[in-house]
N, C-alpha and C. Protein backbone atom coordinates (compact mmCIF):
# COMPACT_ATOMS: atom_id res chain seq x y z
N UNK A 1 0.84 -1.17 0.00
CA UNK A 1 0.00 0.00 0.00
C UNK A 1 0.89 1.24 0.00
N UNK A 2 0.47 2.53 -0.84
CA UNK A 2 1.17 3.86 -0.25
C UNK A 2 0.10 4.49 0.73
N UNK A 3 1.40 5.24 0.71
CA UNK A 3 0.89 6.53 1.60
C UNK A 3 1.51 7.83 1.11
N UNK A 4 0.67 8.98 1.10
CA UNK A 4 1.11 10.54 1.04
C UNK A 4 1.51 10.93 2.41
N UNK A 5 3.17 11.17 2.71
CA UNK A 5 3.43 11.05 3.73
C UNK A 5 2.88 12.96 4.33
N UNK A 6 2.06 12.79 4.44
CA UNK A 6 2.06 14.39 5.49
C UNK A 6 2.91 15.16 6.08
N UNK A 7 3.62 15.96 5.71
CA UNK A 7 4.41 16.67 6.76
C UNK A 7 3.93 18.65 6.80
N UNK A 8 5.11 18.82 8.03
CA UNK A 8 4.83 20.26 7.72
C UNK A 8 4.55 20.96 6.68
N UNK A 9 5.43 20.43 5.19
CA UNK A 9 5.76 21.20 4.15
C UNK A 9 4.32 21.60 3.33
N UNK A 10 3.26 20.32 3.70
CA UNK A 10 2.32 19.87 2.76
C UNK A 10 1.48 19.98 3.45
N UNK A 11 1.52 20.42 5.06
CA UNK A 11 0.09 20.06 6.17
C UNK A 11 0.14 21.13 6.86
N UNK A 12 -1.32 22.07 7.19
CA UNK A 12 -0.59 22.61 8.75
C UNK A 12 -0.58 21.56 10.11
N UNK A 13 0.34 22.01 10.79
CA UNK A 13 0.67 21.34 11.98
C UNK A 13 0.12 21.41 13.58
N UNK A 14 -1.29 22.50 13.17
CA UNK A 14 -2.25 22.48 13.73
C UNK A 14 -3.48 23.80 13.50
N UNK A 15 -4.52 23.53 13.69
CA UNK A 15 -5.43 24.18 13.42
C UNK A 15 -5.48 25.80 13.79
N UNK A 16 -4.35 25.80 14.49
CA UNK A 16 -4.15 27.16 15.43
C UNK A 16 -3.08 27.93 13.80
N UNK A 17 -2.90 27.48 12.99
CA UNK A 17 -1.94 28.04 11.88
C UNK A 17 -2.58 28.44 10.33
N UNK A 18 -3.86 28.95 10.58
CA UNK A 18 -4.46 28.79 9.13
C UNK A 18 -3.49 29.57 8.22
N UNK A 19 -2.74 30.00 8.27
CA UNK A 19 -1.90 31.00 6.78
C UNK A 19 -1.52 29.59 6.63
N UNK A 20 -1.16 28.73 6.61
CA UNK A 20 -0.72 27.48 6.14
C UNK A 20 -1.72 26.47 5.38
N UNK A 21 -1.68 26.51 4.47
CA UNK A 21 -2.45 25.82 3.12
C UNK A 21 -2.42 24.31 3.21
N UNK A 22 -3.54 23.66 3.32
CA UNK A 22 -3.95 22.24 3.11
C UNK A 22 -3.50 21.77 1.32
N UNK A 23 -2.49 20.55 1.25
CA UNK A 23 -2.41 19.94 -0.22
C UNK A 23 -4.14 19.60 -0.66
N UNK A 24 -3.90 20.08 -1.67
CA UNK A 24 -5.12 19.37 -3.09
C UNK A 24 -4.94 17.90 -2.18
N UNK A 25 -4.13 16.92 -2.20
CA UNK A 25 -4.42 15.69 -2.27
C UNK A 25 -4.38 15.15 -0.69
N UNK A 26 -4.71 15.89 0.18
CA UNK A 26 -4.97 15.44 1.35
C UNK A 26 -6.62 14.73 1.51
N UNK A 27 -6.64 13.81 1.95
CA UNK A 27 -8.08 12.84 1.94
C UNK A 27 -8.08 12.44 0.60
N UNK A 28 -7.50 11.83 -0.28
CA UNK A 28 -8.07 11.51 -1.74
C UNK A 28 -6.77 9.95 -1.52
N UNK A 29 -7.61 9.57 -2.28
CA UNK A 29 -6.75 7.88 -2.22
C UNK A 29 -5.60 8.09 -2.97
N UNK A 30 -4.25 7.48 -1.96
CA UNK A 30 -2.88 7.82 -2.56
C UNK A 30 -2.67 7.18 -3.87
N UNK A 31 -3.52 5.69 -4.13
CA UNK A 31 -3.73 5.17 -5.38
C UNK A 31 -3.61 6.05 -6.83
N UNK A 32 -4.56 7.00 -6.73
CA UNK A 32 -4.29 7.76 -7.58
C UNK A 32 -3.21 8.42 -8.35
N UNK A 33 -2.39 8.68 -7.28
CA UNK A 33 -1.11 9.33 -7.43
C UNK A 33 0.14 8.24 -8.10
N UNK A 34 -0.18 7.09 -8.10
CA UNK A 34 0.81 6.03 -8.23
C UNK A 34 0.12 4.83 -8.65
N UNK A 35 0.29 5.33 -10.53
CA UNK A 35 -0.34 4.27 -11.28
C UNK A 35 0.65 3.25 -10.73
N UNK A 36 0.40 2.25 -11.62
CA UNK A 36 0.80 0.82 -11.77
C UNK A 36 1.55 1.22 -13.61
N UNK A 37 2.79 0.79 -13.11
CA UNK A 37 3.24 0.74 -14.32
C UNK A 37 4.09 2.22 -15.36
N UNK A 38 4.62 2.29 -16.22
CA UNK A 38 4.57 3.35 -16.84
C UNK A 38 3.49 3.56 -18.16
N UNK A 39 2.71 4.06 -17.87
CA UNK A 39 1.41 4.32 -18.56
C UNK A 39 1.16 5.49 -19.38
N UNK A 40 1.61 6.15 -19.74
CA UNK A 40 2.25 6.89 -20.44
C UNK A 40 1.71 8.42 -20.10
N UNK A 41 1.18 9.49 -20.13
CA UNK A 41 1.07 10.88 -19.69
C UNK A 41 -0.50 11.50 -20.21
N UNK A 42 -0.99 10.21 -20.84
CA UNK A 42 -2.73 10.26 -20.70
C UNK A 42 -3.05 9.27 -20.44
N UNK A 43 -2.62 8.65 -19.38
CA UNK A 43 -3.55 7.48 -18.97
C UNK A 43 -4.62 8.13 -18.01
N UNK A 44 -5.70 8.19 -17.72
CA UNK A 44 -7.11 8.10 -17.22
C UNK A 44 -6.55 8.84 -15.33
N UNK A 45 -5.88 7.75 -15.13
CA UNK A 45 -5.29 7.97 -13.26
C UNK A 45 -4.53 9.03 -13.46
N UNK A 46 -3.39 9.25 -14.29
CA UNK A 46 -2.27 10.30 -14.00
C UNK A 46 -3.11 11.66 -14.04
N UNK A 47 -3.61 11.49 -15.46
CA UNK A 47 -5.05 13.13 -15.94
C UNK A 47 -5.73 13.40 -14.62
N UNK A 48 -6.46 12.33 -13.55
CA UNK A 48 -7.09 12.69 -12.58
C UNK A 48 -5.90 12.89 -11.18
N UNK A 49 -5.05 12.58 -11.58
CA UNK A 49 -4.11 13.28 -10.41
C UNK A 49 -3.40 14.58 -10.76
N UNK A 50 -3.33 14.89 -12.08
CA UNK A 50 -2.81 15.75 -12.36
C UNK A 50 -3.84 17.13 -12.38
N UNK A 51 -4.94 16.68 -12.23
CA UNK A 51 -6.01 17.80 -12.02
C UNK A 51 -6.49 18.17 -10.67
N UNK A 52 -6.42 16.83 -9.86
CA UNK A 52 -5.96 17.55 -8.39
C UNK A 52 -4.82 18.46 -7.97
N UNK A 53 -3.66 17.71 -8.49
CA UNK A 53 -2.54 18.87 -8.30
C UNK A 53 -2.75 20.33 -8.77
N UNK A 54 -3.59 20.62 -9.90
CA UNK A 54 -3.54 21.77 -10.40
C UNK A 54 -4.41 22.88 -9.90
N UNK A 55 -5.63 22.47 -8.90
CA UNK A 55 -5.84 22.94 -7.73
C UNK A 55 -5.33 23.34 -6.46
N UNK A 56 -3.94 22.48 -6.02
CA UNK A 56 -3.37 22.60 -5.12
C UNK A 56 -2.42 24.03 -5.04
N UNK A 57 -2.73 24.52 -3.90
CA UNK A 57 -2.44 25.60 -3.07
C UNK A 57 -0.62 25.89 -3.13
N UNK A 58 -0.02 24.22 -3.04
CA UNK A 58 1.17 23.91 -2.50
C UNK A 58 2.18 23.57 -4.01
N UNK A 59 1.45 23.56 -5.34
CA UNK A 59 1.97 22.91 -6.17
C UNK A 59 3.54 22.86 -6.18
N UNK A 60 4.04 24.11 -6.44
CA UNK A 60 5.57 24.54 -6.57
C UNK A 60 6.29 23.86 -5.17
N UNK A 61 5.43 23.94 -4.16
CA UNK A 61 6.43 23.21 -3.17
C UNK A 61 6.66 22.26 -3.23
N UNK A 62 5.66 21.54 -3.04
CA UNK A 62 5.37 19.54 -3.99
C UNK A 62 6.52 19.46 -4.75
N UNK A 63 6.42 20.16 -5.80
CA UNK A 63 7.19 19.61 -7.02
C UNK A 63 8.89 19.50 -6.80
N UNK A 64 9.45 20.78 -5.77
CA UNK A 64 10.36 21.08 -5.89
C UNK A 64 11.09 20.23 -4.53
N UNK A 65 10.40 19.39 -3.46
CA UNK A 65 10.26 18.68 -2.82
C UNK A 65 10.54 17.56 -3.45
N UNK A 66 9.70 17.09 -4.11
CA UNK A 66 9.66 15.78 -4.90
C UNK A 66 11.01 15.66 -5.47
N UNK A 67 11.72 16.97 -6.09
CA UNK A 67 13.07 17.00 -7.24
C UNK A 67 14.22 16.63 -6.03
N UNK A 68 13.86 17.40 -4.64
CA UNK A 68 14.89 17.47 -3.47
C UNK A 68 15.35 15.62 -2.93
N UNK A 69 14.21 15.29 -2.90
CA UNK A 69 13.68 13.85 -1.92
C UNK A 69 14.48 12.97 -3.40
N UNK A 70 14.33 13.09 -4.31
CA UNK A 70 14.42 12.01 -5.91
C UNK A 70 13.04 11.11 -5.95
N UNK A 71 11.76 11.57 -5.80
CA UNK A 71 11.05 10.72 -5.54
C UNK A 71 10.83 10.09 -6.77
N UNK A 72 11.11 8.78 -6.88
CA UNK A 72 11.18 7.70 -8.42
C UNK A 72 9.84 7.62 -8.69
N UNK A 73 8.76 7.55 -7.94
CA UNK A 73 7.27 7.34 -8.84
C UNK A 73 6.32 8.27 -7.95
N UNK A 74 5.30 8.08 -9.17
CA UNK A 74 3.89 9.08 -8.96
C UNK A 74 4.32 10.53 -9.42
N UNK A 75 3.18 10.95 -9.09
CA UNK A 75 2.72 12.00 -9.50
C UNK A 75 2.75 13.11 -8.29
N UNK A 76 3.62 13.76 -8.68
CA UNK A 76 4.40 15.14 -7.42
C UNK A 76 4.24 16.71 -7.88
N UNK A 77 3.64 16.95 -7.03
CA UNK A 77 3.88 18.59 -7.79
C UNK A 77 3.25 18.70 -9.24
N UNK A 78 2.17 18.10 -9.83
CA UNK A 78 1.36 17.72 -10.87
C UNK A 78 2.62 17.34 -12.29
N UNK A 79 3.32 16.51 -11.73
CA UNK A 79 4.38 16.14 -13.12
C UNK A 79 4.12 14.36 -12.82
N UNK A 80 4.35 13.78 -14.04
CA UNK A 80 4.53 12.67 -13.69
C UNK A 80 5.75 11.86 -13.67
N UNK A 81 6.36 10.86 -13.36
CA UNK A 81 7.56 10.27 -13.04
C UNK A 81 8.46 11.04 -14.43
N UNK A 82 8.03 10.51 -15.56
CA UNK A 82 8.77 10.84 -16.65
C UNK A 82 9.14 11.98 -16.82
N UNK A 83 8.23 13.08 -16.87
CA UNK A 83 8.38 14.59 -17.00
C UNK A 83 9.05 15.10 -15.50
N UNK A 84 8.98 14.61 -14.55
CA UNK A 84 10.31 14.62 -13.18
C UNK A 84 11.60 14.55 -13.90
N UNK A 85 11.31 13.60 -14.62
CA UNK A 85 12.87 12.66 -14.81
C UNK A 85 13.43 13.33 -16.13
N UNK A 86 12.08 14.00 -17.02
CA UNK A 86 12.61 15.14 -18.01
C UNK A 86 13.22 16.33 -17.97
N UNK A 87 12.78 16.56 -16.73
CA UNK A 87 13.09 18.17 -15.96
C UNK A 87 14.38 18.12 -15.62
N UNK A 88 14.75 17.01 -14.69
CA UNK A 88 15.85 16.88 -13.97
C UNK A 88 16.93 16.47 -15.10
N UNK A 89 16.94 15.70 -16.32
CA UNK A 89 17.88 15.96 -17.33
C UNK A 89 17.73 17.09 -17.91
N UNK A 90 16.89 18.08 -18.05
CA UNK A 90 16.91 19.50 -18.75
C UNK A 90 17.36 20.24 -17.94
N UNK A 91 17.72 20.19 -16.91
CA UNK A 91 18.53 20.50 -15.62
C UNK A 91 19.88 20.19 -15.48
N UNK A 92 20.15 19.46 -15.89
CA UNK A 92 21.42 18.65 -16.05
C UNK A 92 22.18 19.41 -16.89
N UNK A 93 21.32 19.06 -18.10
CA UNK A 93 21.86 19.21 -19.68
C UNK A 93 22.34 21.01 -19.77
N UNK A 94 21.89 21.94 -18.91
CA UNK A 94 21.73 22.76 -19.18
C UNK A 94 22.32 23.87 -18.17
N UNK A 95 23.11 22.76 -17.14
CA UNK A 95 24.63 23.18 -15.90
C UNK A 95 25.52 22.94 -16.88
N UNK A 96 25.32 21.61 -17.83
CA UNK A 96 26.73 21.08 -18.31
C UNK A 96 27.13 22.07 -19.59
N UNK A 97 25.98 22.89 -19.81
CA UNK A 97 26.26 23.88 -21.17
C UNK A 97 26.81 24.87 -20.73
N UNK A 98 26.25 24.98 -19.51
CA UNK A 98 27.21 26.36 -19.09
C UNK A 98 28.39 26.93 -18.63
N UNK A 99 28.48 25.35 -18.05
CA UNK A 99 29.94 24.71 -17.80
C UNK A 99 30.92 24.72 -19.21
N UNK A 100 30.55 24.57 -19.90
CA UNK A 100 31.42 24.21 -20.98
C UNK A 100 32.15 25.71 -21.72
């Protein structure tokens, strides 16, 4: 089974803190977030996780969290594994140009 691990970054840490924004995907089945498989960037689950994320309050933190942590699957910060893993070589590709 997963879990969306809750933390400060993504939760407030108590009700006494409202300037602190609840994630889009708090209460929604972590299932969602973590097809089965690589399914490609319209499969049915990713589109409906990726439209929760795009509601979310927290998106940019998610995402940039997700890049920090290396999280290998699901759907973070409304990207999916692949487009993570696209970013982070267009990231790459694009220290090593400047380097050069």
């Amino acid at each position: 089974m997963k879990y969306i691990v809750v933390t400060s970054t993504y939760a407030p840490t108590s009700t006494a803190a409202p300037e602190r924004s609840r994630p889009a995907c708090a209460g929604q089945d972590p299932d969602i977030f973590f097809p089965d498989g690589d399914l490609g960037p319209t499969h049915p689950q990713i589109t409906e996780a990726k439209q929760i994320c795009a509601r979310c309050p927290l998106l940019q933190s998610c995402l940039q969290d997700a890049l920090e942590r290396g999280e290998e699957h699901g759907v973070w910060g409304g990207l999916s594994t692949n487009e993570r893993h696209e970013l982070k070589a267009r990231r790459v590709s694009g220290r090593l140009l400047e380097a050069a």
